[in-house]
N, C-alpha and C. Protein backbone atom coordinates (compact mmCIF):
# COMPACT_ATOMS: atom_id res chain seq x y z
N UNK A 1 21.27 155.81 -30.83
CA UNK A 1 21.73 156.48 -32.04
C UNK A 1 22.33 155.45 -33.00
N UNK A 2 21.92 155.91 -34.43
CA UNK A 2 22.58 154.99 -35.29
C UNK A 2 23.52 155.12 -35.98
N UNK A 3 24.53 156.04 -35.50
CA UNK A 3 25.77 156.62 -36.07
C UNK A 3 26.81 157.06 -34.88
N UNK A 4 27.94 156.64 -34.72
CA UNK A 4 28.49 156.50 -33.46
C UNK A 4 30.11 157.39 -34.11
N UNK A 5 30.05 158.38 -33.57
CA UNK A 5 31.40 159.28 -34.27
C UNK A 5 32.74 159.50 -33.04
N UNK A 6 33.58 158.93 -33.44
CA UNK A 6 34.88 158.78 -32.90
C UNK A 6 35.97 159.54 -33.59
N UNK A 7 36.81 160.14 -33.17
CA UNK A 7 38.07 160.70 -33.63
C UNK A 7 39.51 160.29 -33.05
N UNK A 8 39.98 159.34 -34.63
CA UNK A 8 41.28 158.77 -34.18
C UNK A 8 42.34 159.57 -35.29
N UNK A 9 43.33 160.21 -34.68
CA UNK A 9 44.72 160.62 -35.29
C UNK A 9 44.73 161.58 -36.12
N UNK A 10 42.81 162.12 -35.79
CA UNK A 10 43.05 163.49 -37.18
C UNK A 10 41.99 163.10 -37.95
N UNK A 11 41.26 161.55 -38.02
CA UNK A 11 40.33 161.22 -38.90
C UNK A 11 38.93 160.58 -37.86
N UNK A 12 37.95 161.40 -38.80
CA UNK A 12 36.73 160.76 -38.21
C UNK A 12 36.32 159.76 -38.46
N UNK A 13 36.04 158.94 -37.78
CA UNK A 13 35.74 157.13 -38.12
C UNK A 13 33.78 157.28 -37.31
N UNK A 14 33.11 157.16 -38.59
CA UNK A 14 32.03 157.20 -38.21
C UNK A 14 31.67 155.34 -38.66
N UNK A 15 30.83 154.71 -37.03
CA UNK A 15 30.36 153.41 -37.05
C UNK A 15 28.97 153.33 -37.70
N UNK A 16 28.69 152.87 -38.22
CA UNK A 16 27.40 152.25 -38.91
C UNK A 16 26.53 151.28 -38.14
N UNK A 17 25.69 151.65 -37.42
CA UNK A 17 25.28 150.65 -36.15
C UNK A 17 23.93 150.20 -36.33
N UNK A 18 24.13 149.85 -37.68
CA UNK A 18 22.86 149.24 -38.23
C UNK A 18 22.86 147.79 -38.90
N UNK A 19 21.99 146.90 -38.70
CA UNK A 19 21.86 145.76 -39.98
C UNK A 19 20.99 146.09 -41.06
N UNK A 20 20.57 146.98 -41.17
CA UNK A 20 20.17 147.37 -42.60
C UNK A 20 19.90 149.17 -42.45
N UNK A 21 20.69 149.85 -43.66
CA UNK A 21 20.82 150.95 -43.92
C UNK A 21 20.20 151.53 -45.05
N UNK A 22 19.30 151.98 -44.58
CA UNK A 22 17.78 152.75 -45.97
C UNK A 22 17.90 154.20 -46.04
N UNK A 23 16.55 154.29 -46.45
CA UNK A 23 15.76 155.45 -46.91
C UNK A 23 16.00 156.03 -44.96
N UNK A 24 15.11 155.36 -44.59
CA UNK A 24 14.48 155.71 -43.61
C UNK A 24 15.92 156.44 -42.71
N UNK A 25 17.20 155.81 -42.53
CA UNK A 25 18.59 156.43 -42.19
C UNK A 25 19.25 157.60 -42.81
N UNK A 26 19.08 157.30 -44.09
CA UNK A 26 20.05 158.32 -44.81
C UNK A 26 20.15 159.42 -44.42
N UNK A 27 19.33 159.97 -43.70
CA UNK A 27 18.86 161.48 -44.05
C UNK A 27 19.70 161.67 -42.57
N UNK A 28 19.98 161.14 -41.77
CA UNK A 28 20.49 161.56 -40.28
C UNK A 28 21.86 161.19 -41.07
N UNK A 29 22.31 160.04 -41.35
CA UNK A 29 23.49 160.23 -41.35
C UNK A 29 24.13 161.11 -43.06
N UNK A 30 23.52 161.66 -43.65
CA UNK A 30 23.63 162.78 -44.40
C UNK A 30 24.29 164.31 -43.80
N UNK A 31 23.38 164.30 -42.89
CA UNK A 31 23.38 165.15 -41.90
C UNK A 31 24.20 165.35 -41.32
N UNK A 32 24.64 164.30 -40.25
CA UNK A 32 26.04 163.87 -39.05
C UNK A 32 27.03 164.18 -40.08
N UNK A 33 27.59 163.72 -41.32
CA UNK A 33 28.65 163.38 -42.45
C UNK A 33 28.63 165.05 -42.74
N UNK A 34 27.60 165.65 -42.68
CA UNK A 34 28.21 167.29 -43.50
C UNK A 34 28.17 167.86 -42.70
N UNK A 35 27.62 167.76 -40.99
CA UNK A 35 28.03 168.67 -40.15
C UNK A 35 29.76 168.19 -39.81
N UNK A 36 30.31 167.43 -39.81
CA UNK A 36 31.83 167.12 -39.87
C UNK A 36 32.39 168.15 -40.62
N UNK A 37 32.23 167.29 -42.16
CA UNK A 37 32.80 168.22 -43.28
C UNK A 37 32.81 169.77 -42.79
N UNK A 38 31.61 170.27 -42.89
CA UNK A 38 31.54 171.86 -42.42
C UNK A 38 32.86 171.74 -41.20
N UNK A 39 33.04 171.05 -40.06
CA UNK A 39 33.40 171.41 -38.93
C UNK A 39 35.46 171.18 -39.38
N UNK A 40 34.94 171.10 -40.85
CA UNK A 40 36.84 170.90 -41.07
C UNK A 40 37.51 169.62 -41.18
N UNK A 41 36.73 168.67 -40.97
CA UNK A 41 37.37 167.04 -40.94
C UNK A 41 36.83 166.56 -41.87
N UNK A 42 38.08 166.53 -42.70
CA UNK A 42 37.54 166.26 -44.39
C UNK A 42 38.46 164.28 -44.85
N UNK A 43 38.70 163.65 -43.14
CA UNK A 43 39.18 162.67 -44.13
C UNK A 43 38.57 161.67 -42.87
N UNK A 44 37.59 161.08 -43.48
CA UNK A 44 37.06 160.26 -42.70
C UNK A 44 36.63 158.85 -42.99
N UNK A 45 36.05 157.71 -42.12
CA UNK A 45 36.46 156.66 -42.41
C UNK A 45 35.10 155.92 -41.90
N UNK A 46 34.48 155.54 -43.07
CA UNK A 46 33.03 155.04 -42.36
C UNK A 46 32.93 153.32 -42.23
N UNK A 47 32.56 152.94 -40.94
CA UNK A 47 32.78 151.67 -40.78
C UNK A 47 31.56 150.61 -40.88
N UNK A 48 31.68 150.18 -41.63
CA UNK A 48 30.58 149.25 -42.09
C UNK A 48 30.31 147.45 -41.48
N UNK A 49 31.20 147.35 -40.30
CA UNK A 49 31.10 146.15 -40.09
C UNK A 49 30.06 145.07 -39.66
N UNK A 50 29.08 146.33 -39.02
CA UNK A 50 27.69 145.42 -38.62
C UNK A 50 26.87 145.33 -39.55
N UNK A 51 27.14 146.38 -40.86
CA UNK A 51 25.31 146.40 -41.51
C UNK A 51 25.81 145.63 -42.64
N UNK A 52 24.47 144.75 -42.23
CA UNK A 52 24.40 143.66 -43.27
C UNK A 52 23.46 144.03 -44.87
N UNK A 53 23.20 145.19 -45.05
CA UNK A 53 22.22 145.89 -46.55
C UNK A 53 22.47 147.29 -45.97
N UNK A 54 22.88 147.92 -47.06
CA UNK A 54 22.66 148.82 -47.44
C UNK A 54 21.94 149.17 -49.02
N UNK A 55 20.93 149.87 -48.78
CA UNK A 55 20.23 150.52 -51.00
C UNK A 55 20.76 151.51 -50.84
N UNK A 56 20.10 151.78 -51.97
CA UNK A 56 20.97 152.74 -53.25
C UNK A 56 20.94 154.12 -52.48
N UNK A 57 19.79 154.69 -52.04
CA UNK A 57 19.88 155.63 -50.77
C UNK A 57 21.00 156.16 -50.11
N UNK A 58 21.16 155.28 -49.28
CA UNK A 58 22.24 155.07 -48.37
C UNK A 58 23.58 155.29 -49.38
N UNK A 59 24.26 153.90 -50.13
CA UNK A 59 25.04 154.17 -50.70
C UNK A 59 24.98 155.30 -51.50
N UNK A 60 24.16 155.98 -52.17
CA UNK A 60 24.04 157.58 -52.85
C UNK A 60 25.18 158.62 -51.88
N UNK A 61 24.36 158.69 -50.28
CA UNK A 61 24.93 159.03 -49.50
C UNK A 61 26.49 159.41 -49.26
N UNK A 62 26.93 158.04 -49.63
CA UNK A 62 28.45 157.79 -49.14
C UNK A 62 29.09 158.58 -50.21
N UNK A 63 28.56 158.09 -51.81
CA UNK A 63 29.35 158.89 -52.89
C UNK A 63 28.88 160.03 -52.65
N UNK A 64 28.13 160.91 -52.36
CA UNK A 64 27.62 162.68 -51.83
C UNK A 64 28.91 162.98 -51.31
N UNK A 65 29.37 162.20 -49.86
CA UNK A 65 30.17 162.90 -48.92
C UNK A 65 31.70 162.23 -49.66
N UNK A 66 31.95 161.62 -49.93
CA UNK A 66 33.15 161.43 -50.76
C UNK A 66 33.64 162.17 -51.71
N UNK A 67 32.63 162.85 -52.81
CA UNK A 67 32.94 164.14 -53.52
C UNK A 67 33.18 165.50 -52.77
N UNK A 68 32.51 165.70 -51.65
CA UNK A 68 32.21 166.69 -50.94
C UNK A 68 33.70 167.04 -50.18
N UNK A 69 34.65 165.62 -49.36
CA UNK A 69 35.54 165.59 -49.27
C UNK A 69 36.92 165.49 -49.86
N UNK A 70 36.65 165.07 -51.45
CA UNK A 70 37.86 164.46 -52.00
C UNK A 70 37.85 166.24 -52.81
N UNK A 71 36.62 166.90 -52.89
CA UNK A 71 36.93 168.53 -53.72
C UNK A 71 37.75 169.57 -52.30
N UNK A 72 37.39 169.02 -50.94
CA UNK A 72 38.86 169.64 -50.24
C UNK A 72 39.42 169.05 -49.51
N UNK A 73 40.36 168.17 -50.23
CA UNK A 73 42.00 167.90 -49.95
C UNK A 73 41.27 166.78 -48.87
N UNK A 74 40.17 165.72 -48.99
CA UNK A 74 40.38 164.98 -47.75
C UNK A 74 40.04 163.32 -48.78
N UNK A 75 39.50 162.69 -48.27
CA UNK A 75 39.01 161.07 -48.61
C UNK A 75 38.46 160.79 -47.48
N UNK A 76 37.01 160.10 -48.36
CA UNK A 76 36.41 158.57 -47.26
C UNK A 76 36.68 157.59 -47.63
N UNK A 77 37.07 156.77 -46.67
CA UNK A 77 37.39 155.44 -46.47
C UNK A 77 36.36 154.51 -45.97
N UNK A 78 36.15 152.78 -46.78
CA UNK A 78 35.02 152.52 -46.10
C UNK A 78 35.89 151.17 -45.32
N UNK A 79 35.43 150.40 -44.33
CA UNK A 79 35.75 149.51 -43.52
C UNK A 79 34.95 148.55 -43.46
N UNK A 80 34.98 147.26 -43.78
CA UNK A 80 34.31 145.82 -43.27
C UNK A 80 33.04 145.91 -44.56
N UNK A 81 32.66 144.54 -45.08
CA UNK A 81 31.74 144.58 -45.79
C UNK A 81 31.07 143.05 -45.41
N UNK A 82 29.95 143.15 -45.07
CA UNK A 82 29.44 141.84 -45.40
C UNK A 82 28.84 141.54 -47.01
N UNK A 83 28.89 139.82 -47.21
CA UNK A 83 28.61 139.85 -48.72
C UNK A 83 27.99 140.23 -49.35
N UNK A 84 26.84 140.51 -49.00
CA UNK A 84 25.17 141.72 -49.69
C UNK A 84 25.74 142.67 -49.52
N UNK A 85 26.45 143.33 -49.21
CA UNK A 85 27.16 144.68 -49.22
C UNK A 85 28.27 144.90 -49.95
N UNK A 86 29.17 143.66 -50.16
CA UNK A 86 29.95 144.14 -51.30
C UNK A 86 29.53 143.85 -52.83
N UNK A 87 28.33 142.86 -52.60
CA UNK A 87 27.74 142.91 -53.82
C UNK A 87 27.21 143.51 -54.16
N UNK A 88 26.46 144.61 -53.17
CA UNK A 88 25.82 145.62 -53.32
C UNK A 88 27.19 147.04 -54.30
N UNK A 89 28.50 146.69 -53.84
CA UNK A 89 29.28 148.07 -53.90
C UNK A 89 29.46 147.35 -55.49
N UNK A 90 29.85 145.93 -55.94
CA UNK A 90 30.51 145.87 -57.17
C UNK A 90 29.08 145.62 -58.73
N UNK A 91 28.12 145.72 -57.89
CA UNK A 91 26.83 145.69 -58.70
C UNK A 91 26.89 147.26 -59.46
N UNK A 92 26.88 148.05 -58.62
CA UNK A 92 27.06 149.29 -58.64
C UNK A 92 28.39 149.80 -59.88
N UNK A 93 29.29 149.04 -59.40
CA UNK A 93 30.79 149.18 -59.09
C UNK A 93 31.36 150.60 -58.62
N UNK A 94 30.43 150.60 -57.57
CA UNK A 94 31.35 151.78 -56.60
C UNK A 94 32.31 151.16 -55.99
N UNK A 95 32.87 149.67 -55.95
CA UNK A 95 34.05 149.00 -55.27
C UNK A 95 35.20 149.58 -56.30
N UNK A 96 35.06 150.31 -57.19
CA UNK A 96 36.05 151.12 -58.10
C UNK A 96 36.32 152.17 -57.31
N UNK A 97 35.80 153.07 -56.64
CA UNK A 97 35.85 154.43 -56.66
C UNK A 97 35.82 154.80 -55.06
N UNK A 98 35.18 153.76 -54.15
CA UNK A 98 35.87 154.03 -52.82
C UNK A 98 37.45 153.09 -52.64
N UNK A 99 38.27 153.24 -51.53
CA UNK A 99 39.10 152.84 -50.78
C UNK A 99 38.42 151.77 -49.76
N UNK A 100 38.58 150.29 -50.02
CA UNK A 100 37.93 149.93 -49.01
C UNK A 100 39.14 148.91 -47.91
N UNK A 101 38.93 148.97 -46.85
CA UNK A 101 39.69 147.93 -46.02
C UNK A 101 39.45 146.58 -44.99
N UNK A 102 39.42 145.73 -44.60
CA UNK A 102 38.64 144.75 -43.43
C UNK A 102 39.25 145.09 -42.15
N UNK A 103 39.55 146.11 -42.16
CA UNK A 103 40.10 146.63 -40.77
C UNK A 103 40.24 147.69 -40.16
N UNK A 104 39.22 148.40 -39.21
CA UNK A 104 39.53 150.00 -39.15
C UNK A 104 40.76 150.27 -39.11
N UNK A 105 41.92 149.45 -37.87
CA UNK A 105 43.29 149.68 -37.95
C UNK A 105 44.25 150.11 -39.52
N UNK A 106 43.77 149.33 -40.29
CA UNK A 106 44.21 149.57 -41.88
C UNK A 106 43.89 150.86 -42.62
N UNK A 107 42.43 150.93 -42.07
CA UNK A 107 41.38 152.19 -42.63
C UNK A 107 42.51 153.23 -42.39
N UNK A 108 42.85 153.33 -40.91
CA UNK A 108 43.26 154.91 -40.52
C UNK A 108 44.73 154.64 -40.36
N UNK A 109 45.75 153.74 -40.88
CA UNK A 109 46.77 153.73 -41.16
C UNK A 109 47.21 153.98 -42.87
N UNK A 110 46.47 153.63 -43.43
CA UNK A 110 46.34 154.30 -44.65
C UNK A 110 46.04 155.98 -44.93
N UNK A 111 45.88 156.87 -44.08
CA UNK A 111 46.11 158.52 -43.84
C UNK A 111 46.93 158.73 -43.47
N UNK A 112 48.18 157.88 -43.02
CA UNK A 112 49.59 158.09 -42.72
C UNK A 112 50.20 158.85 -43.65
């Protein structure tokens, strides 16, 4: 599986267990991200430390479930970026509009 879902302190920390995140992914982890939401866990924390690319797809994705959560009372948080990936977020400049951290520990101490 390419989405690995853990629950620490109240927040879902979903892993990204990919080196490159497409078309061909999105659609599962679209999926995994709104069966959460539906299930009530609206503040979650997606960890990006292995994937080295993510497109526009994918990142589409993340801003989907970030509106989806921030319209009830929650936030996503993203974790770890390699450099094609944060160039990927400030190309965009979605590095405006998520929360990002280099540390899950930080990620889910910041919902304190």
């Amino acid at each position: 599986m390419a989405f690995k879902v853990e629950e620490h302190q109240g927040v879902v920390v979903v892993k990204v267990d990919l080196i490159r995140a497409t078309l061909a992914e999105a659609e599962e982890f679209k999926a995994m991200l709104t069966k959460n939401i539906q299930l009530g866990r609206h503040n979650l924390v997606v960890d990006l430390l292995d994937c080295e690319f993510i497109d526009s797809t994918f990142l589409g994705t993340l801003v989907v479930a970030l509106k989806k959560v921030t319209g009830l009372g929650g936030d996503l948080r993203l974790v770890g970026f390699h450099p094609s990936v944060q160039s990927m977020f400030e190309l965009t400049r979605m590095h405006r509009v998520f929360e990002t951290y280099k540390t899950l520990d930080k990620a889910l101490k910041s919902f304190a």
